[in-house]
N, C-alpha and C. Protein backbone atom coordinates (compact mmCIF):
# COMPACT_ATOMS: atom_id res chain seq x y z
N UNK A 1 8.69 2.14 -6.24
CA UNK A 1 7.65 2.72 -5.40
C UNK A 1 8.25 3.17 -4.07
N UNK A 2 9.39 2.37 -3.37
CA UNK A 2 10.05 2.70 -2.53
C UNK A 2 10.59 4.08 -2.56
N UNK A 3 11.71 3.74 -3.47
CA UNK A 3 12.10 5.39 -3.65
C UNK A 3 11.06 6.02 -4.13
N UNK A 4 9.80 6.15 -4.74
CA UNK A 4 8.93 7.37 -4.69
C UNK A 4 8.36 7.55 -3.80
N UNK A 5 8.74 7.35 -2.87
CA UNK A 5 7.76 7.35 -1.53
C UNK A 5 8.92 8.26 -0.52
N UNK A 6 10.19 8.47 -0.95
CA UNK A 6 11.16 8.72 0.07
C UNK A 6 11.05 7.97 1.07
N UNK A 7 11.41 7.53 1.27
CA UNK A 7 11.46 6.42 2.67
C UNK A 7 12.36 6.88 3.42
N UNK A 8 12.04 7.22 4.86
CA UNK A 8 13.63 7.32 5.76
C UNK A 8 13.30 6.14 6.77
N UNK A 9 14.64 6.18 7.50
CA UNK A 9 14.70 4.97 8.35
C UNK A 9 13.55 4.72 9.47
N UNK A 10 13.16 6.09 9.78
CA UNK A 10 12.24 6.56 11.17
C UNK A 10 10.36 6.07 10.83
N UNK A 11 10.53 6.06 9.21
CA UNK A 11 9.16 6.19 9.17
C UNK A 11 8.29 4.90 9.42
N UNK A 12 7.13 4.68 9.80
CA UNK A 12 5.96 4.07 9.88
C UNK A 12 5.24 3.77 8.39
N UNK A 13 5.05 2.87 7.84
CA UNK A 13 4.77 2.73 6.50
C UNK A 13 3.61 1.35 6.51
N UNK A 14 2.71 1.76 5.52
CA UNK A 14 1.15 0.98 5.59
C UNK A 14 1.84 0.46 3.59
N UNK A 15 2.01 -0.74 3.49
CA UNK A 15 1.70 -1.35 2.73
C UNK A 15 0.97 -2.29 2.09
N UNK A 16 -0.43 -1.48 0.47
CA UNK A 16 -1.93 -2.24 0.64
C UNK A 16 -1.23 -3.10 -0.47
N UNK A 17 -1.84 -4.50 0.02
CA UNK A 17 -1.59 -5.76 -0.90
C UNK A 17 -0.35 -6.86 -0.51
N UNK A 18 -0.12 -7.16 0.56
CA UNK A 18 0.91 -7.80 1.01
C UNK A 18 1.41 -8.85 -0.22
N UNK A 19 0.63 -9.59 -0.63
CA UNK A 19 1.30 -10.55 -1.37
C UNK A 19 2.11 -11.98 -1.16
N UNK A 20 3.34 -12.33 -1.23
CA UNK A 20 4.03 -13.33 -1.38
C UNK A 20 5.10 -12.47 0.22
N UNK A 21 4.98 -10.83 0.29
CA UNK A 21 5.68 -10.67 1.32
C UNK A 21 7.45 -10.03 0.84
N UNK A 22 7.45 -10.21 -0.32
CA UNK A 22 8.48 -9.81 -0.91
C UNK A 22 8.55 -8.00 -0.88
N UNK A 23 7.43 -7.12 -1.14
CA UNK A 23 7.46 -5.87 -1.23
C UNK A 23 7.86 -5.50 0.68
N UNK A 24 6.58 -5.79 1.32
CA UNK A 24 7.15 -5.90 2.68
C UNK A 24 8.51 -6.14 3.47
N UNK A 25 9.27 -7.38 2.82
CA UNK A 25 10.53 -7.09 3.71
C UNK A 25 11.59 -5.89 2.54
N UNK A 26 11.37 -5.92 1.51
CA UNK A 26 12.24 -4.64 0.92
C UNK A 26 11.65 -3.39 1.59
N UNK A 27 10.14 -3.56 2.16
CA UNK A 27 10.40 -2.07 2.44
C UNK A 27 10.49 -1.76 3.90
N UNK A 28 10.82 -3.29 5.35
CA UNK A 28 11.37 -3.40 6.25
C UNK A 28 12.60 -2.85 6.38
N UNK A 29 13.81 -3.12 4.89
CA UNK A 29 15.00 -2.92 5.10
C UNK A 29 15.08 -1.53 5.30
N UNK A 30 14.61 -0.38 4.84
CA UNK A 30 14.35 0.86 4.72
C UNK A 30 13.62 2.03 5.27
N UNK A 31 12.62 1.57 5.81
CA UNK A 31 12.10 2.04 7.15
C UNK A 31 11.97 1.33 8.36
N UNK A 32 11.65 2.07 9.21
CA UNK A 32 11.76 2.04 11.15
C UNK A 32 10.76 0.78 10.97
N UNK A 33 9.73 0.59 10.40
CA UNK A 33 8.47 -0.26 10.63
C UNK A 33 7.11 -0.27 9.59
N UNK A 34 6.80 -1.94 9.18
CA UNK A 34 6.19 -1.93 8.18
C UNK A 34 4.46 -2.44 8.84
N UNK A 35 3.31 -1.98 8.34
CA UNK A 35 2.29 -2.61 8.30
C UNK A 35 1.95 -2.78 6.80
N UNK A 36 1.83 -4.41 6.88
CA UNK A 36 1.27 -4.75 5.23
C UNK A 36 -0.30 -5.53 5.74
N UNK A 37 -0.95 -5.18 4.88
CA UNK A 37 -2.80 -5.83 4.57
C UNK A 37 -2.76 -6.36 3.71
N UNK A 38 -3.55 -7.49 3.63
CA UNK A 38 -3.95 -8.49 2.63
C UNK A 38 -4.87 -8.76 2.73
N UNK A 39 -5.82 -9.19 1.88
CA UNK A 39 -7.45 -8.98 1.84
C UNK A 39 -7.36 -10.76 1.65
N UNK A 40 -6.69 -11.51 1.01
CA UNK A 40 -6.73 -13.05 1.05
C UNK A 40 -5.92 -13.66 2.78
N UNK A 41 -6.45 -14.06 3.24
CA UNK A 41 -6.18 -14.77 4.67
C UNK A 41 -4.87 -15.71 4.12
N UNK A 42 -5.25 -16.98 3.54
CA UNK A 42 -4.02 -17.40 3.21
C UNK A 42 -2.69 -16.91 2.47
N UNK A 43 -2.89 -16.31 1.63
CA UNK A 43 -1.54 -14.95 1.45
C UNK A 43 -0.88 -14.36 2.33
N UNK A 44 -1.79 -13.85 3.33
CA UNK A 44 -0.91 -13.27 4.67
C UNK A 44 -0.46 -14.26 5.25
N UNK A 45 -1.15 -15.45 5.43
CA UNK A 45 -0.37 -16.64 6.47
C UNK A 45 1.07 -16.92 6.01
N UNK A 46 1.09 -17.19 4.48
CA UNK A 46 2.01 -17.57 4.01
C UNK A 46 3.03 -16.62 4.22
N UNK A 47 2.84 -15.20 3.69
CA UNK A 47 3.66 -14.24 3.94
C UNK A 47 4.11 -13.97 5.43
N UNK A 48 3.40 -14.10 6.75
CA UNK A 48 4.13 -13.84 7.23
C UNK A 48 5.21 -15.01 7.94
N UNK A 49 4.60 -15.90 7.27
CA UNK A 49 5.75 -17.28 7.66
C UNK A 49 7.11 -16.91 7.17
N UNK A 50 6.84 -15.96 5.67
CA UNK A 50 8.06 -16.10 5.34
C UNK A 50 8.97 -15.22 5.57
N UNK A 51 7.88 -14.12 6.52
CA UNK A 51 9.08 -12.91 6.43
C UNK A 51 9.28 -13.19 7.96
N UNK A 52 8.80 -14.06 8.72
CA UNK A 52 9.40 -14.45 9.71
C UNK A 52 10.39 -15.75 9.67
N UNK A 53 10.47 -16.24 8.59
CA UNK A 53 11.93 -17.33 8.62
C UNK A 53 13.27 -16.58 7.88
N UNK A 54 12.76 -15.13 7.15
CA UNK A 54 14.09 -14.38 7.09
C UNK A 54 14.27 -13.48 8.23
N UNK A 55 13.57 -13.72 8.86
CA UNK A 55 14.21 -12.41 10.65
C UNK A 55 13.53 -10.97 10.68
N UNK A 56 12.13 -10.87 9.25
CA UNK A 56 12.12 -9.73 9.45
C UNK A 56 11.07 -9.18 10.78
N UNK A 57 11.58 -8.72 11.59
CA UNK A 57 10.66 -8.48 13.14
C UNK A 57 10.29 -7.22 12.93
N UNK A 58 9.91 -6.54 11.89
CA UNK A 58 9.38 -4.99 11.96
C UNK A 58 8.29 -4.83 10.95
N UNK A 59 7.39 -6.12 10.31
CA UNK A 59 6.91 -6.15 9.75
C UNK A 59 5.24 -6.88 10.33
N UNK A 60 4.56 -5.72 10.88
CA UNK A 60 3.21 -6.82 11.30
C UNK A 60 1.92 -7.34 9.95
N UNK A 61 1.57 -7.98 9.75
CA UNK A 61 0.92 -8.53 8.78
C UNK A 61 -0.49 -8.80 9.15
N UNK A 62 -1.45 -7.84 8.43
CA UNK A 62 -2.96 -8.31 8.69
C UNK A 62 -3.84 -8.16 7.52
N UNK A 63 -4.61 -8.88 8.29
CA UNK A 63 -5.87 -9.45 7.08
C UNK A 63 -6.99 -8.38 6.85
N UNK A 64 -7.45 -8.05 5.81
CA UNK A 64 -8.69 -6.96 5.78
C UNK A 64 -8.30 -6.76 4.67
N UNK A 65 -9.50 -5.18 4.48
CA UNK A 65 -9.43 -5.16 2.93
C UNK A 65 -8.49 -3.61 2.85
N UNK A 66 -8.01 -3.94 1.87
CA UNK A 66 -6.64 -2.74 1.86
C UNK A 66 -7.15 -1.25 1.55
N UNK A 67 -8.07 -1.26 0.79
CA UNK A 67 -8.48 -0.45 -0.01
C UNK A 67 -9.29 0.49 1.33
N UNK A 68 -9.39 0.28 2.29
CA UNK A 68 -10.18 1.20 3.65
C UNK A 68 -8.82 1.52 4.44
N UNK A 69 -7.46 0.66 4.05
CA UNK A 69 -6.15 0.80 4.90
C UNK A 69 -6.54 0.40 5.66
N UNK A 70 -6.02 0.46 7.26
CA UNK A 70 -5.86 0.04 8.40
C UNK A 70 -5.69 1.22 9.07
N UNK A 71 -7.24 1.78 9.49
CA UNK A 71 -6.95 2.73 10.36
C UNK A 71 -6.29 2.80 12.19
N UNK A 72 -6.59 2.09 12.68
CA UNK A 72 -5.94 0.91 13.87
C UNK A 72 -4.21 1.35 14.12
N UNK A 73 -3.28 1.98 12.70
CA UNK A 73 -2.28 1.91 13.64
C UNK A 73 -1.65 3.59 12.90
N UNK A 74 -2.42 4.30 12.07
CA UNK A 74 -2.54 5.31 11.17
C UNK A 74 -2.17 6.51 12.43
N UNK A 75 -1.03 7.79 12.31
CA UNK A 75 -1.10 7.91 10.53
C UNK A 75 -0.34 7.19 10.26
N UNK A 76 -0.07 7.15 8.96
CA UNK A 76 1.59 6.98 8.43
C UNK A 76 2.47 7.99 7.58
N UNK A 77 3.90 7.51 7.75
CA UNK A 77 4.61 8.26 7.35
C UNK A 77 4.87 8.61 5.60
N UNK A 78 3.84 6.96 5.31
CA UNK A 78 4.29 6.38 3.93
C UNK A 78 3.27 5.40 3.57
N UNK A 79 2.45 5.37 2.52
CA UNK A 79 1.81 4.46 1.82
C UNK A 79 2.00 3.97 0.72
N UNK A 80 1.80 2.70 0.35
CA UNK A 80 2.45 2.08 -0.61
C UNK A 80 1.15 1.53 -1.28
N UNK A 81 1.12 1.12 -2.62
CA UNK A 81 -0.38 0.99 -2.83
C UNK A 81 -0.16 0.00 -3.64
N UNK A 82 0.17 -1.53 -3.92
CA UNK A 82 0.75 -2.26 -5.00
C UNK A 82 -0.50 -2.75 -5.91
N UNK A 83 -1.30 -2.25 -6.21
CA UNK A 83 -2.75 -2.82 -7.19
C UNK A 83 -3.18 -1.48 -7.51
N UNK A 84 -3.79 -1.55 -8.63
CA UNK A 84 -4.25 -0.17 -9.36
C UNK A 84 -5.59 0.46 -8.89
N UNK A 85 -5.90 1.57 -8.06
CA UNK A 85 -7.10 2.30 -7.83
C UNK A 85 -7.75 3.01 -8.91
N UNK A 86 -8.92 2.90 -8.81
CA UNK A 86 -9.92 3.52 -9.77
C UNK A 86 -9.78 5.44 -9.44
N UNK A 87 -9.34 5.38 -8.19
CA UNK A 87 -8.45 6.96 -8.01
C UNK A 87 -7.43 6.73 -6.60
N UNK A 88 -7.05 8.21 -6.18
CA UNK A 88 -6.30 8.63 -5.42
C UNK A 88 -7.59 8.36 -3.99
N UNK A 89 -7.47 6.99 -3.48
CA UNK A 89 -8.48 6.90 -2.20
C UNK A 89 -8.50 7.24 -0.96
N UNK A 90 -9.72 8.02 -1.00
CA UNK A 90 -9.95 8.98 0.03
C UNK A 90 -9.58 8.60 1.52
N UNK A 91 -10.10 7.35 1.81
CA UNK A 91 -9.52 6.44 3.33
C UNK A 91 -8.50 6.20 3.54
N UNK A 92 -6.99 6.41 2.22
CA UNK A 92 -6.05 6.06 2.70
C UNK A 92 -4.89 7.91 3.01
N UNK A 93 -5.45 8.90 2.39
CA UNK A 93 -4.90 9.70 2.52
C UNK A 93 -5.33 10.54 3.34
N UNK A 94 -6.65 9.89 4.05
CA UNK A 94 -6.66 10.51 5.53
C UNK A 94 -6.13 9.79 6.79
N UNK A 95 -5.56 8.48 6.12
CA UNK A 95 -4.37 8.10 6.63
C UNK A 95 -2.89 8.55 7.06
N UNK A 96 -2.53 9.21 6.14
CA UNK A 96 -1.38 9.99 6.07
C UNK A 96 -0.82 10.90 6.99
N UNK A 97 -0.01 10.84 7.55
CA UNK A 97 0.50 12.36 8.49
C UNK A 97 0.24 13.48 7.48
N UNK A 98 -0.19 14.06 7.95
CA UNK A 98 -0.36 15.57 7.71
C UNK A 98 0.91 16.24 7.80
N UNK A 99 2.17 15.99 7.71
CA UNK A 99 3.23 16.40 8.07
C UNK A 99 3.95 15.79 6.89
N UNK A 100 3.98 15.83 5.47
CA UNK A 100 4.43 15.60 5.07
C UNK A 100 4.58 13.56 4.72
N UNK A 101 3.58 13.35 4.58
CA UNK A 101 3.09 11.73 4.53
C UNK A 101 2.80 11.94 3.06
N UNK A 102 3.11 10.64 2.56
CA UNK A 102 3.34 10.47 1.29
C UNK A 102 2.91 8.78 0.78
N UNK A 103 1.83 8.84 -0.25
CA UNK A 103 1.02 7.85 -0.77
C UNK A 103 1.54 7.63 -2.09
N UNK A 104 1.46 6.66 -2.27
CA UNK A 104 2.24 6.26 -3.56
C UNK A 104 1.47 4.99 -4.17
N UNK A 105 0.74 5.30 -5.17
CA UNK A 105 -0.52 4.28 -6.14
C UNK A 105 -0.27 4.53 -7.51
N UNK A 106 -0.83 3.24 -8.60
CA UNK A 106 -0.77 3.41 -9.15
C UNK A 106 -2.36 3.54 -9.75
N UNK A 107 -2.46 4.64 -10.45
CA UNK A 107 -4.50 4.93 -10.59
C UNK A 107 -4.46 5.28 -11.84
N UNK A 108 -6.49 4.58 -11.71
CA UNK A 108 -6.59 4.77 -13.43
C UNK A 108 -7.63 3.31 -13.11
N UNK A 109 -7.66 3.17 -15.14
CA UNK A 109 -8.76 2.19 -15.11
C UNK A 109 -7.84 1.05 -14.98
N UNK A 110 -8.38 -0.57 -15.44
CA UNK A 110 -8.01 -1.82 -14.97
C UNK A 110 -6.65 -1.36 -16.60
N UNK A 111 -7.06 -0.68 -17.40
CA UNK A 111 -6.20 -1.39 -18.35
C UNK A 111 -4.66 0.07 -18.77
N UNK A 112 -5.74 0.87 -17.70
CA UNK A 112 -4.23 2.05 -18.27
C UNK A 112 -4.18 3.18 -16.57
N UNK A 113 -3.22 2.60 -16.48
CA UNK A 113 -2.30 3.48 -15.44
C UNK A 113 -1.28 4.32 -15.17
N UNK A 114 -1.22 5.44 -14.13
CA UNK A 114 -0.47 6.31 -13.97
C UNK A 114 -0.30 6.04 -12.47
N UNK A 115 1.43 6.24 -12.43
CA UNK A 115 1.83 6.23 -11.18
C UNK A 115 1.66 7.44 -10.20
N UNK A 116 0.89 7.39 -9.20
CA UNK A 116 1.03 9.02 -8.78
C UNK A 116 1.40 8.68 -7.47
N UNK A 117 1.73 9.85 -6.73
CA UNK A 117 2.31 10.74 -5.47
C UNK A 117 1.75 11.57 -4.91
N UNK A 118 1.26 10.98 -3.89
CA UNK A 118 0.32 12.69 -3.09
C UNK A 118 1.16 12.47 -2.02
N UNK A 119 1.89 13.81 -1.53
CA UNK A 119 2.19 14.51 -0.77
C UNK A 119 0.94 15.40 0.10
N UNK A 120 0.69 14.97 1.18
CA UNK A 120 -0.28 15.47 2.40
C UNK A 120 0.84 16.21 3.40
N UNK A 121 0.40 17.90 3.22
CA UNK A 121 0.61 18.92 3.93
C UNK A 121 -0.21 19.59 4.68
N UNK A 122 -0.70 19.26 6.12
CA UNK A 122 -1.99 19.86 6.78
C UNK A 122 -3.12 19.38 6.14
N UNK A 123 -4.05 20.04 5.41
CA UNK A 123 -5.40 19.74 4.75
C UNK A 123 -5.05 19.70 3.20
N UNK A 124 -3.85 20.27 2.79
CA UNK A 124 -3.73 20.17 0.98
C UNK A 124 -2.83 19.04 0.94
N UNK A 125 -3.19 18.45 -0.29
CA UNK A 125 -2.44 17.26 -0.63
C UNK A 125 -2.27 17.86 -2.56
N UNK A 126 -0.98 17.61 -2.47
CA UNK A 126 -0.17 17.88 -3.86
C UNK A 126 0.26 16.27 -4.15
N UNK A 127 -0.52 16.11 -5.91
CA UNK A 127 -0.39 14.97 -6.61
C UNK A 127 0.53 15.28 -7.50
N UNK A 128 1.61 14.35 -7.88
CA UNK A 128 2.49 14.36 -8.84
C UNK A 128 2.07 12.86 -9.74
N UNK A 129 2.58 13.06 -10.68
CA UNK A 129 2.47 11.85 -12.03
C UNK A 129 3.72 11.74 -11.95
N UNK A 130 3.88 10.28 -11.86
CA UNK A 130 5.28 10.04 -11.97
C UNK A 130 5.86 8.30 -13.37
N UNK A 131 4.55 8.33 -13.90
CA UNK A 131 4.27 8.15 -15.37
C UNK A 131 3.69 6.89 -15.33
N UNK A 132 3.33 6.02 -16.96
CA UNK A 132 2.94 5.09 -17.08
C UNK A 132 3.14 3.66 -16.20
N UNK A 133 2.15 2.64 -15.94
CA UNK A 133 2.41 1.70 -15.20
C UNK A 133 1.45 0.76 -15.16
N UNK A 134 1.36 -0.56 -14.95
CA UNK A 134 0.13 -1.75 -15.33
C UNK A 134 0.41 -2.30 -14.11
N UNK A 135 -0.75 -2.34 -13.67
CA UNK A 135 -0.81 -3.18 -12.25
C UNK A 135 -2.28 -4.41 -12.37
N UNK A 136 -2.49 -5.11 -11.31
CA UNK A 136 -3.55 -5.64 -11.21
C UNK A 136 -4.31 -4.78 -10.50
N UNK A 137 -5.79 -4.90 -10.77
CA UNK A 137 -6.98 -4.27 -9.97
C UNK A 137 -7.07 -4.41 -8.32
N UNK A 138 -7.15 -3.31 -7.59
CA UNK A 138 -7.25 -3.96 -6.48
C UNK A 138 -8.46 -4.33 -6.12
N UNK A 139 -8.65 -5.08 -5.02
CA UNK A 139 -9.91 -6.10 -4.84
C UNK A 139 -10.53 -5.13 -3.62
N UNK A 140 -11.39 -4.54 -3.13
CA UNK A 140 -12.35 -4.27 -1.96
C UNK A 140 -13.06 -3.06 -2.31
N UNK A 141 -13.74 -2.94 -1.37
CA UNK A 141 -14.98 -1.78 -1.19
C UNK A 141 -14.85 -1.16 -1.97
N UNK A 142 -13.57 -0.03 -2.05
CA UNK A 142 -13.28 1.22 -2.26
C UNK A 142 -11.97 0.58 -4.16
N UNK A 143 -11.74 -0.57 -4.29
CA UNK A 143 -11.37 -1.10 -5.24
C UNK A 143 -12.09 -0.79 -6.37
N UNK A 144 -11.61 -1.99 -7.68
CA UNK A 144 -12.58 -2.57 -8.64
C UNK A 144 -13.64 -3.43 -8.25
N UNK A 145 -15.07 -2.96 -8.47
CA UNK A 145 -16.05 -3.89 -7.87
C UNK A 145 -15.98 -4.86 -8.93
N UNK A 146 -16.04 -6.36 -8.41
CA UNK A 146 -16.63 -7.24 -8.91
C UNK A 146 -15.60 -7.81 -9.83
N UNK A 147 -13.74 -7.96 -9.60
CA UNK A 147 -12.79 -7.98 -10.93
C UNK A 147 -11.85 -8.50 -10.01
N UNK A 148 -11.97 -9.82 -9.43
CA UNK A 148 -10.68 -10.44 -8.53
C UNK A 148 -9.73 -11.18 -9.75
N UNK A 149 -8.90 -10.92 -9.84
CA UNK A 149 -8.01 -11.49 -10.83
C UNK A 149 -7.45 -12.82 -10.27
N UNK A 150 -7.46 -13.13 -9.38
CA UNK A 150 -7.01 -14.28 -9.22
C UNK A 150 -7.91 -15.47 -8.78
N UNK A 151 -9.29 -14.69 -9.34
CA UNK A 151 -10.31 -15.95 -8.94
C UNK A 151 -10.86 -16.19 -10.03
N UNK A 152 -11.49 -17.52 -10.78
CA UNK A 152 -11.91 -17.81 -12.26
C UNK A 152 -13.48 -17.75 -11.70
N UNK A 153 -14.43 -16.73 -12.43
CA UNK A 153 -16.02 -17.20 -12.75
C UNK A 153 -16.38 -18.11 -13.36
């Protein structure tokens, strides 16, 4: 997802789904500066404990729901989308620099996915398929309603 995203050193990059914190510092090493969201509070705590006992200082870590992004520090240069959207979401690619900002999700339903690429140029945004891929659902608003995978009914 990194490399489909082109990453240069300079860029500003919004990564939705922080996690364990592992995608975040790989994609610290590679760009100027990371924002990762996590919609679970304790996930981010944990994560950023840990990407602060490996030194990573370019990585700020917050809580909310990913799926609206984080408009607060937008645009960005680069979006990273690690959970599967029901599409290409509208709140995060008006996120994007208009200058060549680049979103990178994997979309589709919970059980069949395609990796895509929108490239945002001014007001047109060009989607590429960049092929098959299985992710988990992502969780908020603009997510899968009602399909937290990591919680048992």
């Amino acid at each position: 997802m990194a490399q489909a995203a082109s990453l240069r050193p300079t860029d500003h990059v919004l990564e939705v789904g922080c996690g364990s914190g592992y995608g975040a510092a790989v994609l610290a090493e590679i760009a100027g500066d990371v924002v990762t969201i996590e919609i679970r509070p304790r996930l981010a705590i944990d994560a950023q404990r840990r990407l602060a006992d490996i030194g990573c200082t370019n990585v700020r870590v917050v809580v909310g729901d990913g799926s609206l992004g984080w408009p607060d520090l937008a645009p960005y240069d680069a979006i990273i989308v690690t959970a599967a959207t029901p599409q290409l979401l509208p709140s995060l690619v008006e996120q994007l620099s208009d200058a060549g900002g680049r979103l990178v999700a994997p979309v589709g339903t919970i059980d069949r996915q395609v990796l895509q690429r929108a490239v945002r140029e001014g007001t047109s945004v060009r989607v590429d398929i960049l092929g098959e891929v299985r992710f988990v659902p992502l969780v908020g608003a603009a997510g899968f309603a009602g399909r937290d995978p990591l919680r048992r009914n």
